[in-house]
N, C-alpha and C. Protein backbone atom coordinates (compact mmCIF):
# COMPACT_ATOMS: atom_id res chain seq x y z
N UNK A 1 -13.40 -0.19 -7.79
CA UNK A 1 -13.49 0.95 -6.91
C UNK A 1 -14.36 2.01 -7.55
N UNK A 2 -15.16 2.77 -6.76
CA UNK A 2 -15.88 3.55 -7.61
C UNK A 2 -15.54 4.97 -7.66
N UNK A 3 -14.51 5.21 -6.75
CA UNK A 3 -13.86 6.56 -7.23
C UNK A 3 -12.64 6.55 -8.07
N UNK A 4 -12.99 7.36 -9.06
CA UNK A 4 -11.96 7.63 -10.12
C UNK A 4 -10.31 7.38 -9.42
N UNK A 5 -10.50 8.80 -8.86
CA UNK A 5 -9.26 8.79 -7.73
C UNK A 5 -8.49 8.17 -6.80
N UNK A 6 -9.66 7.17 -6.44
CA UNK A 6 -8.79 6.28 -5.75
C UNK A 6 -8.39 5.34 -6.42
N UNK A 7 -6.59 5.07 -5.44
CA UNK A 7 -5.97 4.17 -6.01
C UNK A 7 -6.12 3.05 -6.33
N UNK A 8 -5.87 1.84 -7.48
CA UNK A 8 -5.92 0.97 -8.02
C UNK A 8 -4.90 -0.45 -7.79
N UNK A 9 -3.74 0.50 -7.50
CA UNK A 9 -2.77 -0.10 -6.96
C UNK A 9 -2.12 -0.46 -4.98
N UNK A 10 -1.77 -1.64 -5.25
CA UNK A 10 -1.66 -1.99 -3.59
C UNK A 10 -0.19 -2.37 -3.61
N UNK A 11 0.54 -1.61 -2.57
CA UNK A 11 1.64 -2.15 -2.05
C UNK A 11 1.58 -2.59 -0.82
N UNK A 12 2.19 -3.92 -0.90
CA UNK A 12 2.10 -4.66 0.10
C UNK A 12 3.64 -4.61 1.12
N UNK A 13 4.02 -4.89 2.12
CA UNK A 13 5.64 -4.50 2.53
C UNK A 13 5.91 -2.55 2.12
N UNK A 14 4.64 -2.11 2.64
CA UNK A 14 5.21 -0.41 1.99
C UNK A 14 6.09 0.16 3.09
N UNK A 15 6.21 -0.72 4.27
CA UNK A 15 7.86 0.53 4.72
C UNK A 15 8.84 0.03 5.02
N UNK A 16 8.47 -1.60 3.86
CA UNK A 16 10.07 -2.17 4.07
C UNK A 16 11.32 -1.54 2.91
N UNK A 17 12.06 -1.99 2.67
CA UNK A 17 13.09 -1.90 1.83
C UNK A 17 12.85 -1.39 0.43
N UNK A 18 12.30 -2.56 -0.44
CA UNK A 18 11.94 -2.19 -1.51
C UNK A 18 10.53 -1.14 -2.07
N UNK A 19 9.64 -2.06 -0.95
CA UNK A 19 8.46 -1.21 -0.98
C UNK A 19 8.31 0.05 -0.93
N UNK A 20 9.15 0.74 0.33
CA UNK A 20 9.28 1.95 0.30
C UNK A 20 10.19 3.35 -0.67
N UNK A 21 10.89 2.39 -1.24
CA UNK A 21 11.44 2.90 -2.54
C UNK A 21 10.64 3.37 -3.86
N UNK A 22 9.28 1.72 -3.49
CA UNK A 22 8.78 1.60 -4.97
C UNK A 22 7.74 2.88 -4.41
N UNK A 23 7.31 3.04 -3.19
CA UNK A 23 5.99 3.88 -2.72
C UNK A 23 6.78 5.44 -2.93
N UNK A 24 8.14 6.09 -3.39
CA UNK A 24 8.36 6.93 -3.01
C UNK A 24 8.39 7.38 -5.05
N UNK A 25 8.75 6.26 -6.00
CA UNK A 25 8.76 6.51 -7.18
C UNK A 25 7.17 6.59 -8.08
N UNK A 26 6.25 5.86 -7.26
CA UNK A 26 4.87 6.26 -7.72
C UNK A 26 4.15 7.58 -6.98
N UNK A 27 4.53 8.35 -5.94
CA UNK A 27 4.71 9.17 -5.71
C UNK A 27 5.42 10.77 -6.49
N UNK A 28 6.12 10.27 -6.61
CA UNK A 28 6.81 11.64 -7.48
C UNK A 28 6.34 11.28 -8.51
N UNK A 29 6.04 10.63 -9.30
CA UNK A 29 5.25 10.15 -10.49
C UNK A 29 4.25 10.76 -10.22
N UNK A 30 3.38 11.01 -9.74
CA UNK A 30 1.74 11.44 -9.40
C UNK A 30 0.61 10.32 -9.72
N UNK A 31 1.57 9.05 -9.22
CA UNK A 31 0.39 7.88 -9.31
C UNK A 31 0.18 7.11 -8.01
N UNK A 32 -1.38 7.68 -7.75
CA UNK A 32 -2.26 7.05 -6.37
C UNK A 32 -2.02 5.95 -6.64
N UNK A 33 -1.42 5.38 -5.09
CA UNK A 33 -1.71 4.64 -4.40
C UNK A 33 -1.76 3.53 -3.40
N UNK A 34 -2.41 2.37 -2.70
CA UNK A 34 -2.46 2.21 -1.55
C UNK A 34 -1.41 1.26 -0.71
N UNK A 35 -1.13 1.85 0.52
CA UNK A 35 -0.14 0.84 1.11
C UNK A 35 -0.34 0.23 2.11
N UNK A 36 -0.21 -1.31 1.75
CA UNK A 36 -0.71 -1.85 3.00
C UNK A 36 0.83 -2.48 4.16
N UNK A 37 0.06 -1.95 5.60
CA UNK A 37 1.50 -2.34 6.84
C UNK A 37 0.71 -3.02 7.25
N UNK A 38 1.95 -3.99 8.14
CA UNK A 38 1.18 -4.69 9.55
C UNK A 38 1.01 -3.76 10.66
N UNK A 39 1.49 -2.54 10.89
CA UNK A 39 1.17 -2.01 11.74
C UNK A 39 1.86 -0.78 11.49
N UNK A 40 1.17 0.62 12.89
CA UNK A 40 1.77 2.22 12.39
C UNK A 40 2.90 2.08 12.57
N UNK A 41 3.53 1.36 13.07
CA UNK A 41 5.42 1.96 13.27
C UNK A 41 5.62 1.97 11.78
N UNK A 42 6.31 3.36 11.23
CA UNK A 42 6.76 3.84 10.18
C UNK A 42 5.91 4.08 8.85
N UNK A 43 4.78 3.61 9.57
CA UNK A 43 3.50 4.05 8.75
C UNK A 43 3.44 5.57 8.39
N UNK A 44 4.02 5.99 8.83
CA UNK A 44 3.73 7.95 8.94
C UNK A 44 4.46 8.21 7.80
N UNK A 45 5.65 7.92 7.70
CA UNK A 45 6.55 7.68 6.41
C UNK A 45 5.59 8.18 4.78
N UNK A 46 5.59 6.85 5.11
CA UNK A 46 4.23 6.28 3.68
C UNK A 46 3.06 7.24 3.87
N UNK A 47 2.67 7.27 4.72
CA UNK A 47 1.18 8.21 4.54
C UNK A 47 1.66 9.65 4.53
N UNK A 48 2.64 10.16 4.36
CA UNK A 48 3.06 11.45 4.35
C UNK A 48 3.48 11.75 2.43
N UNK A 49 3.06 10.75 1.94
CA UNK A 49 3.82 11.07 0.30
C UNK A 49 2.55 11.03 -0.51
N UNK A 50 2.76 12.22 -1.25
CA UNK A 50 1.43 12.56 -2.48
C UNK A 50 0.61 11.23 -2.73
N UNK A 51 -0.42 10.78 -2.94
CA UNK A 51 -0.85 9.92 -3.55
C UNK A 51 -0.94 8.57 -2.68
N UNK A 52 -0.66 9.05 -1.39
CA UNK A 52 -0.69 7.56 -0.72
C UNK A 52 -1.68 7.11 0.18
N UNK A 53 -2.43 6.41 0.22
CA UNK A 53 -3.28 6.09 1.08
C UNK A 53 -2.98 4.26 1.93
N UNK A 54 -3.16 4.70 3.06
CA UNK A 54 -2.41 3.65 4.05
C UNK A 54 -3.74 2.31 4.84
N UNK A 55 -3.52 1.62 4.66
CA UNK A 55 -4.02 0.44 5.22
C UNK A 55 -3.42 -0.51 6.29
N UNK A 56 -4.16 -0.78 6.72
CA UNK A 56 -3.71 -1.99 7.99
C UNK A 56 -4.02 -3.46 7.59
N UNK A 57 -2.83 -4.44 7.51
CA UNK A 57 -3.40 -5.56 6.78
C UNK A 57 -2.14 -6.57 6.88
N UNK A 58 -2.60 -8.06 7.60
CA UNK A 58 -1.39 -8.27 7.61
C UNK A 58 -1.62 -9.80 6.75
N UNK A 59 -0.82 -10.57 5.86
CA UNK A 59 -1.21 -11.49 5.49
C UNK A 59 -1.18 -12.80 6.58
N UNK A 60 -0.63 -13.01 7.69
CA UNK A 60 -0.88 -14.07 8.83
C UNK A 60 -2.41 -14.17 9.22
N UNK A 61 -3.42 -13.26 8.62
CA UNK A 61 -4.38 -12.77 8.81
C UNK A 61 -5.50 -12.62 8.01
N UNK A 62 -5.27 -13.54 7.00
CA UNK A 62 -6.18 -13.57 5.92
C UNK A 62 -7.51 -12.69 5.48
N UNK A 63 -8.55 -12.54 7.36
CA UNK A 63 -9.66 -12.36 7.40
C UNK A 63 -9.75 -10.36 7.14
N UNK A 64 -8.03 -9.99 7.25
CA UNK A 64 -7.68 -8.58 7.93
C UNK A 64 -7.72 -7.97 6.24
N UNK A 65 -7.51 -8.42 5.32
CA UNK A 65 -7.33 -8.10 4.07
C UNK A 65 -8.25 -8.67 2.78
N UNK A 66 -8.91 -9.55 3.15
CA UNK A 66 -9.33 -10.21 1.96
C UNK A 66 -10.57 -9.59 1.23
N UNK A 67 -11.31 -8.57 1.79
CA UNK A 67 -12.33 -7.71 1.26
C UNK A 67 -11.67 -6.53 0.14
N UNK A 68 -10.06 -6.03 1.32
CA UNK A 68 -9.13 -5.02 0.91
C UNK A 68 -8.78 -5.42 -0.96
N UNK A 69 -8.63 -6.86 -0.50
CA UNK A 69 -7.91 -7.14 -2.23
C UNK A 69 -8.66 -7.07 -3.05
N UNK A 70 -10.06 -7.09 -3.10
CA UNK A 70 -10.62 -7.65 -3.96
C UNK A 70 -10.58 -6.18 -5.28
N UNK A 71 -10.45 -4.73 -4.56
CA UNK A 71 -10.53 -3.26 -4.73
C UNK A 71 -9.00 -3.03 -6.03
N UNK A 72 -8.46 -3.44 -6.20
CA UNK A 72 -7.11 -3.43 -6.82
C UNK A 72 -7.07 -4.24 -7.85
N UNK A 73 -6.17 -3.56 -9.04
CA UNK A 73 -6.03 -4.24 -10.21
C UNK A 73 -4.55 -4.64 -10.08
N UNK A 74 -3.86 -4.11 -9.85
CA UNK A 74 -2.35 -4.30 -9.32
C UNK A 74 -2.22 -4.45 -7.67
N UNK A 75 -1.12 -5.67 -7.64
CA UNK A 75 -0.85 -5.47 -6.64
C UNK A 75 0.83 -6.04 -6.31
N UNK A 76 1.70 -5.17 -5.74
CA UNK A 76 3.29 -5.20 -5.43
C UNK A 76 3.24 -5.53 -4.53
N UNK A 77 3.59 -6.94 -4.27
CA UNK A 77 4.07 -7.88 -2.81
C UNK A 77 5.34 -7.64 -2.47
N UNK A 78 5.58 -7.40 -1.65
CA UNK A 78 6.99 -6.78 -1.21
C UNK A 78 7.42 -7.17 0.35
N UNK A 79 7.03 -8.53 0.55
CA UNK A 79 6.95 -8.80 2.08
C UNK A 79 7.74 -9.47 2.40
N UNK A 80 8.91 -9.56 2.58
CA UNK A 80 10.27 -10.83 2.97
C UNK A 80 10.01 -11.12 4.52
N UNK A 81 10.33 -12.02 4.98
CA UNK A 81 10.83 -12.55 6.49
C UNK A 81 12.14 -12.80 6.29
């Protein structure tokens, strides 16, 4: 990524269960960064906390994310069915 600032890190599942826990402790931490949903329902959540920047991306969808990953050194899968 070529801005300093932007985040490095990707959460994946950011307004499920865990994800949104883990998106609320790198947050108060003051560490950027990005969360990827399948869609806005509860997206507002996540994009409302310091440091968060929100993506659309679903893995059934390979073609919807695979440029997205390449940007990240970390990445927190957090996606149950």
């Amino acid at each position: 990524m070529s801005n300093s600032n932007t985040p490095t890190i990707l959460i994946t599942g950011a307004t499920g269960n865990v994800g949104r826990e883990l998106t609320k402790k790198l947050s108060a931490s003051a560490i950027p960064f990005c969360a990827m949903v399948r869609s806005t329902k509860g997206a507002e959540e996540v994009a409302a906390l310091e440091g968060a920047e929100v993506i659309l991306g679903d893995f059934n969808d390979m073609s919807s994310i695979a440029a997205e990953l390449d940007d990240f050194s970390r990445d927190y899968a957090y996606a149950f069915r």
